[in-house]
Protein backbone atom coordinates (compact mmCIF):
# COMPACT_ATOMS: atom_id res chain seq x y z
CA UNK A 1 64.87 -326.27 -202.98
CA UNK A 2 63.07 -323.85 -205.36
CA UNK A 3 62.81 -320.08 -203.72
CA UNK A 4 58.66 -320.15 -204.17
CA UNK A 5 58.89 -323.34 -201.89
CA UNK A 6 61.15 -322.09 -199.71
CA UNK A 7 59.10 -318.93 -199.43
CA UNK A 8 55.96 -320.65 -199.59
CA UNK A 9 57.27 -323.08 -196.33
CA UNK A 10 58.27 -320.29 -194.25
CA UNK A 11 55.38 -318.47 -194.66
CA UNK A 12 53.11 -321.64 -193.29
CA UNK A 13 55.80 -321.77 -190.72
CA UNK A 14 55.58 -318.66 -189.31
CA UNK A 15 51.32 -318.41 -189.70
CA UNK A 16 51.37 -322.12 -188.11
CA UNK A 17 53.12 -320.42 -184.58
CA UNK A 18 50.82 -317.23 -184.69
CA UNK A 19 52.60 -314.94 -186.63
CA UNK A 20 50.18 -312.27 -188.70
CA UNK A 21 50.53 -312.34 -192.72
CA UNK A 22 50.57 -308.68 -193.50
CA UNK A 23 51.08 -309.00 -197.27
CA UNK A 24 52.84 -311.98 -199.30
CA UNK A 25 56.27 -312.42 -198.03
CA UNK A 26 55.79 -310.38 -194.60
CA UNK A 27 54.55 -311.17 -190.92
CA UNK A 28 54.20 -309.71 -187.75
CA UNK A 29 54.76 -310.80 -184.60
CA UNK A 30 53.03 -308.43 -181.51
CA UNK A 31 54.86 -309.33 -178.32
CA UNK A 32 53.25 -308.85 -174.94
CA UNK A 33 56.67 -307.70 -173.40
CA UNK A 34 57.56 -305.67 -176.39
CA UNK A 35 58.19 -301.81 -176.41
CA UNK A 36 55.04 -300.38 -178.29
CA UNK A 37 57.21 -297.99 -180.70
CA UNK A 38 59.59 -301.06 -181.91
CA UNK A 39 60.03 -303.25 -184.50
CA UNK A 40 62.50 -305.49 -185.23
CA UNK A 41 62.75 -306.40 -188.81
CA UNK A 42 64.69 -309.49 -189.92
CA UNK A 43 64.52 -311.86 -192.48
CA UNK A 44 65.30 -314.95 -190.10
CA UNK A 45 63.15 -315.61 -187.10
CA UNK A 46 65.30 -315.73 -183.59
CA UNK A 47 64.37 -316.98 -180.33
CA UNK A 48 66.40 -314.38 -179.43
CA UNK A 49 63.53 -312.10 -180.42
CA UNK A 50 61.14 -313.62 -177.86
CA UNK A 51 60.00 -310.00 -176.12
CA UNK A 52 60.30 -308.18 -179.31
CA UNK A 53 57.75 -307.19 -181.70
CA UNK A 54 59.45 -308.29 -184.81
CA UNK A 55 58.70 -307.95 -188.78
CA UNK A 56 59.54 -310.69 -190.76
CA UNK A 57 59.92 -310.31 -194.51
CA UNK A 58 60.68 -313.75 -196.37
């Protein structure tokens, strides 16, 4: 798969479930049961990362 598609697809992914575009390439995710002065940042969404407030850069 090209890397623009692949980029492009898990940006629509992660928009599609809620996720906030912040800039091409990064989304946030705000979660309820999240500590306010924490972010996780990966570059591959986790369930594991339910009750975290998480950064995603693609």
């Amino acid at each position: 798969m090209l890397p623009n598609l692949e980029q492009e697809l898990a940006g629509l992914a992660a928009e599609s479930i809620g996720w906030l575009p912040l800039e091409n390439g990064a989304y946030l995710h705000i979660s309820s049961e999240g500590k306010d002065d924490r972010v996780v940042i990966t570059g591959l969404p986790d369930a594991g990362l339910d009750g975290e407030n998480v950064l995603l850069l693609v």
